[in-house]
N, C-alpha and C. Protein backbone atom coordinates (compact mmCIF):
# COMPACT_ATOMS: atom_id res chain seq x y z
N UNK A 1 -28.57 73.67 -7.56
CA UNK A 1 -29.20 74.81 -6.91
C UNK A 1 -28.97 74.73 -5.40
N UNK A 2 -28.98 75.64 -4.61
CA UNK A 2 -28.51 75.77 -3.25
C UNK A 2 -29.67 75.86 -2.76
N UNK A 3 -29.65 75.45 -1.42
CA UNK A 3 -30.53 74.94 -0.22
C UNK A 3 -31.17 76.87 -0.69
N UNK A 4 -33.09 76.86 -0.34
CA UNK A 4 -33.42 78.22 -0.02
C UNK A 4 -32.64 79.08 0.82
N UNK A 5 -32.79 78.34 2.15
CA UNK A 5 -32.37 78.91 3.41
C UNK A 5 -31.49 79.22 3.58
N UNK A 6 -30.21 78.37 2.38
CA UNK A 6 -28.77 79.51 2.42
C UNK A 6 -28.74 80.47 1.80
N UNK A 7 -29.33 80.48 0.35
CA UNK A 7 -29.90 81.93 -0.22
C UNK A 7 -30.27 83.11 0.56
N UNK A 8 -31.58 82.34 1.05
CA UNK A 8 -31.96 83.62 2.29
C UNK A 8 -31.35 84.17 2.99
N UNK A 9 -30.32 83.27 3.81
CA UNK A 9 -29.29 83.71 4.73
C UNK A 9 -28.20 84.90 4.01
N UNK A 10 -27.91 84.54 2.75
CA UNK A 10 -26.63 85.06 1.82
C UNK A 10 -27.18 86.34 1.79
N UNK A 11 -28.32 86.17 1.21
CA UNK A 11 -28.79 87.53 1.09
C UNK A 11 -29.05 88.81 1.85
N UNK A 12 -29.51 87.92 3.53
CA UNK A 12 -29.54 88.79 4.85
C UNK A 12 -28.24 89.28 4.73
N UNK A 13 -27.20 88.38 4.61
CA UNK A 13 -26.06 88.96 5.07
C UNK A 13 -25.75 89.88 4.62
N UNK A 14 -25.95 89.94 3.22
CA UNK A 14 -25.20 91.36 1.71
C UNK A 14 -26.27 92.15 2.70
N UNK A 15 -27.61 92.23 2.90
CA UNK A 15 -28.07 93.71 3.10
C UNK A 15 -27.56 94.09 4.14
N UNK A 16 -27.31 93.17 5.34
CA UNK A 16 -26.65 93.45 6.47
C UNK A 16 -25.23 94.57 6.49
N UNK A 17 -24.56 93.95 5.48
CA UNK A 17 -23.43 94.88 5.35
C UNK A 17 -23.56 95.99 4.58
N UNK A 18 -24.37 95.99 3.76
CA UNK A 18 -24.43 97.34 3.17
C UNK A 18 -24.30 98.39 3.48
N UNK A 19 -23.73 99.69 2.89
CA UNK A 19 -23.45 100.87 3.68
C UNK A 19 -24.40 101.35 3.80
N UNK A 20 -24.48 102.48 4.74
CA UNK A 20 -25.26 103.43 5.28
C UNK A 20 -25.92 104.07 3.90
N UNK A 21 -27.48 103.91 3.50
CA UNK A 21 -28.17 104.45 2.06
C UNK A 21 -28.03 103.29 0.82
N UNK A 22 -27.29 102.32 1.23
CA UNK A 22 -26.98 101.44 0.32
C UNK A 22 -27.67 100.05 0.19
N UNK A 23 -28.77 100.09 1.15
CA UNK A 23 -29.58 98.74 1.28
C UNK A 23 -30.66 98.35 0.71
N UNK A 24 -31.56 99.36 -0.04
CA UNK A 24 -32.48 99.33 -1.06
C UNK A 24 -31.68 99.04 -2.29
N UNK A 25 -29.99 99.32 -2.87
CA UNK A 25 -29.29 98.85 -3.74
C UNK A 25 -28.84 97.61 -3.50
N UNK A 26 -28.82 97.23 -2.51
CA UNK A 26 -27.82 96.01 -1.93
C UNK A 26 -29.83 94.55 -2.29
N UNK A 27 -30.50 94.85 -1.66
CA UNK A 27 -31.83 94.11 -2.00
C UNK A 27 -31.92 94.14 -3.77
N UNK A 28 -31.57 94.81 -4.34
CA UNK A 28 -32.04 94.77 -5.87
C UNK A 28 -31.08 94.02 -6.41
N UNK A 29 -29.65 94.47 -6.10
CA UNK A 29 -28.62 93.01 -6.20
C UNK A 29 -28.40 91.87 -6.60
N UNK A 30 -29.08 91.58 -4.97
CA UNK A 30 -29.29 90.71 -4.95
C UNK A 30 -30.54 89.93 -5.17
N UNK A 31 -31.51 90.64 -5.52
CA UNK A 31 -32.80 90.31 -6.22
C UNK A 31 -32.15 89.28 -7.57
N UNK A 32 -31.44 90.54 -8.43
CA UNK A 32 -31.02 89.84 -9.44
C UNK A 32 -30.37 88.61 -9.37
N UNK A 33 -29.55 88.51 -8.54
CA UNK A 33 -28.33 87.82 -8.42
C UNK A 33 -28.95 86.10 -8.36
N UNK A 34 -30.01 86.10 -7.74
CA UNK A 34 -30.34 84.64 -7.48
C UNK A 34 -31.88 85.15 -7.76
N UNK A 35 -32.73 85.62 -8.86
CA UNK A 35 -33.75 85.78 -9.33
C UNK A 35 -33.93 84.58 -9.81
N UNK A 36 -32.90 83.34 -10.56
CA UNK A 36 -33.15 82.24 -11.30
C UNK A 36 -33.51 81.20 -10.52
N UNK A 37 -32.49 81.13 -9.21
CA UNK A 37 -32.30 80.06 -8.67
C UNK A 37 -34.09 80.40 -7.67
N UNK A 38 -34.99 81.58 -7.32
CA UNK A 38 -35.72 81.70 -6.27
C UNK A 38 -36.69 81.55 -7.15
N UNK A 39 -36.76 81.71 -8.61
CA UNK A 39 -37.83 81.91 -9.75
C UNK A 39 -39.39 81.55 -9.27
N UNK A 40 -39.81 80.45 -8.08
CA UNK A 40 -41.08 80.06 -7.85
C UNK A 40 -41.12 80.83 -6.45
N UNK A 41 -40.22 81.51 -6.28
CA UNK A 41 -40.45 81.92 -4.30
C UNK A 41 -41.40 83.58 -5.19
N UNK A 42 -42.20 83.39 -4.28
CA UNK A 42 -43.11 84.66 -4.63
C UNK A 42 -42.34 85.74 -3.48
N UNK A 43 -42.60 87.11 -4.13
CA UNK A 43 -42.48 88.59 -3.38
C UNK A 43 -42.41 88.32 -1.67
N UNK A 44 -44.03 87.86 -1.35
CA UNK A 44 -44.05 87.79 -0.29
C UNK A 44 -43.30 86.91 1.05
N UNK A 45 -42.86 86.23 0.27
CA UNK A 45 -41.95 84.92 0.92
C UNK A 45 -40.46 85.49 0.87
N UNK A 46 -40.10 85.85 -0.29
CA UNK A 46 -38.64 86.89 -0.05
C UNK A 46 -38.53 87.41 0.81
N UNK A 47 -39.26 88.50 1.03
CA UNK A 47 -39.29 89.97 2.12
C UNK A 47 -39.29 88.91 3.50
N UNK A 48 -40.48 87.96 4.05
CA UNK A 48 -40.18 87.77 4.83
C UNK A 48 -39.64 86.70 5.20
N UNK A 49 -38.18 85.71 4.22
CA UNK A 49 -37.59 84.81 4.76
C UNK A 49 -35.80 85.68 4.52
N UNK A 50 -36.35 87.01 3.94
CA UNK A 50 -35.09 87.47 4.26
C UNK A 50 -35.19 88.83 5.45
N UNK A 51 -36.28 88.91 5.59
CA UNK A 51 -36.35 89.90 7.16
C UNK A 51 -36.48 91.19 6.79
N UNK A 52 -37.20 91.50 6.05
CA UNK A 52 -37.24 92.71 5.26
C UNK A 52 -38.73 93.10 4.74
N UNK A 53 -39.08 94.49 5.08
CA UNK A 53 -40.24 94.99 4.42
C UNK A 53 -41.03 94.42 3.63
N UNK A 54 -42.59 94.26 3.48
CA UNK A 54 -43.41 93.55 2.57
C UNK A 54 -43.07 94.43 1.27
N UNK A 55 -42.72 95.53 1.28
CA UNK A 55 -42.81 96.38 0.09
C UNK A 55 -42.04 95.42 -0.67
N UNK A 56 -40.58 95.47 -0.08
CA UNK A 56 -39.49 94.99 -0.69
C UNK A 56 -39.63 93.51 -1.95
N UNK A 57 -40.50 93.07 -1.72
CA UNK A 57 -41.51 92.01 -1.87
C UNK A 57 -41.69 92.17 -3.59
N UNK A 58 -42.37 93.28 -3.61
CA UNK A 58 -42.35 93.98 -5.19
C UNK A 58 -41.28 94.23 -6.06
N UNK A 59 -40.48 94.72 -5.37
CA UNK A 59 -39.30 94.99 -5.91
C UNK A 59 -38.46 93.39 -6.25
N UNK A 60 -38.17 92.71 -5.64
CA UNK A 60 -37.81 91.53 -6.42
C UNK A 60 -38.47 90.50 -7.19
N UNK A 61 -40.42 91.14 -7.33
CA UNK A 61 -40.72 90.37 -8.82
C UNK A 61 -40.03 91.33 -9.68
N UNK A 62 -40.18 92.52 -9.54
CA UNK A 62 -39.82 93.38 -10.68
C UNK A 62 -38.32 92.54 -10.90
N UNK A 63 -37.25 92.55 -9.60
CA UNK A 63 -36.37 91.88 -10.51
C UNK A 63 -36.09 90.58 -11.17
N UNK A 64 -37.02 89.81 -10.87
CA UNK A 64 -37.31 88.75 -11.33
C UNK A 64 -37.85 88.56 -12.98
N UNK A 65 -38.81 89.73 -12.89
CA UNK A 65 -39.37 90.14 -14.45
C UNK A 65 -37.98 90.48 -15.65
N UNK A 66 -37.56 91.36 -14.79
CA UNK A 66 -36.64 91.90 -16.23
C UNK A 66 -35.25 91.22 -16.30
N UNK A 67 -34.57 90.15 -15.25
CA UNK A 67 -33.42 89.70 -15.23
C UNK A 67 -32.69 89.24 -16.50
N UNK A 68 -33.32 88.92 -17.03
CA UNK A 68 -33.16 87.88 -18.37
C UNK A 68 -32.54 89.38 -19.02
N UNK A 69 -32.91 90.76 -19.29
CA UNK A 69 -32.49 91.73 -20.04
C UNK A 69 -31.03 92.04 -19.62
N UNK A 70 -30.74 92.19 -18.72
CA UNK A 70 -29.08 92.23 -18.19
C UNK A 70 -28.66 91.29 -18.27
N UNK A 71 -29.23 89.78 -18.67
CA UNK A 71 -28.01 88.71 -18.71
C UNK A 71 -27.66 88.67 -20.19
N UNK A 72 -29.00 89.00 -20.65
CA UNK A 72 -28.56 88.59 -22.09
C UNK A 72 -27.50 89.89 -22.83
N UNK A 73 -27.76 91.29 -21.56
CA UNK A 73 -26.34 92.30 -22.25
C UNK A 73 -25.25 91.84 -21.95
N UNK A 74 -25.18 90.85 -21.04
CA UNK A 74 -24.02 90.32 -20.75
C UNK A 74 -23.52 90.30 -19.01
N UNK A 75 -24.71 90.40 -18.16
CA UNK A 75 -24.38 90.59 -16.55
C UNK A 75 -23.98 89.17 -16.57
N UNK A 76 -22.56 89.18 -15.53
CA UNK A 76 -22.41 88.14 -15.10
C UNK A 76 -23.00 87.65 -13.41
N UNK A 77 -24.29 87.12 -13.72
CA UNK A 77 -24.88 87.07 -11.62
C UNK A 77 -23.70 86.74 -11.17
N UNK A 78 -23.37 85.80 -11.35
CA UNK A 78 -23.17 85.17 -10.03
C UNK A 78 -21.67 86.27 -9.47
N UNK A 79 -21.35 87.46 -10.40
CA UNK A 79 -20.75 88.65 -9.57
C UNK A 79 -20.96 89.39 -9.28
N UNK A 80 -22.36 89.37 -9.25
CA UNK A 80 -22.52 90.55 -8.24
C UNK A 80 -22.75 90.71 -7.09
């Protein structure tokens, strides 16, 4: 498993680049993307060790809740 703080960082970065309307998609992403590896980091610690809205916070338990349903259709994380 990778250091938090590079997670966090990885993740600033994807929203960072995201296009213009594309950063509430780019956070869900990557919600999924490392939902396994953050599994004990609560909502509130996301949003603010990745610099982002408390809301946002919610949105990656939610993706934390349902991840397991796209892996098991067959998402591959670690491409997205």
């Amino acid at each position: 498993m990778a250091d938090k703080s590079k997670i966090f960082n990885t993740i600033r970065q994807a929203i960072d680049a995201a296009p213009e309307g594309g950063r509430a998609a780019e956070i869900h992403l990557q919600s999924l993307k490392y939902a396994e590896e953050l599994e004990h980091v609560t909502g509130k610690e996301f949003a603010h060790s990745v610099g982002i809205k408390k809301s946002y916070g919610t949105e990656f338990n939610k993706m934390k809740n349902i991840v397991n349903r796209p892996k098991a259709a067959g998402l591959n994380l670690p491409k997205i």
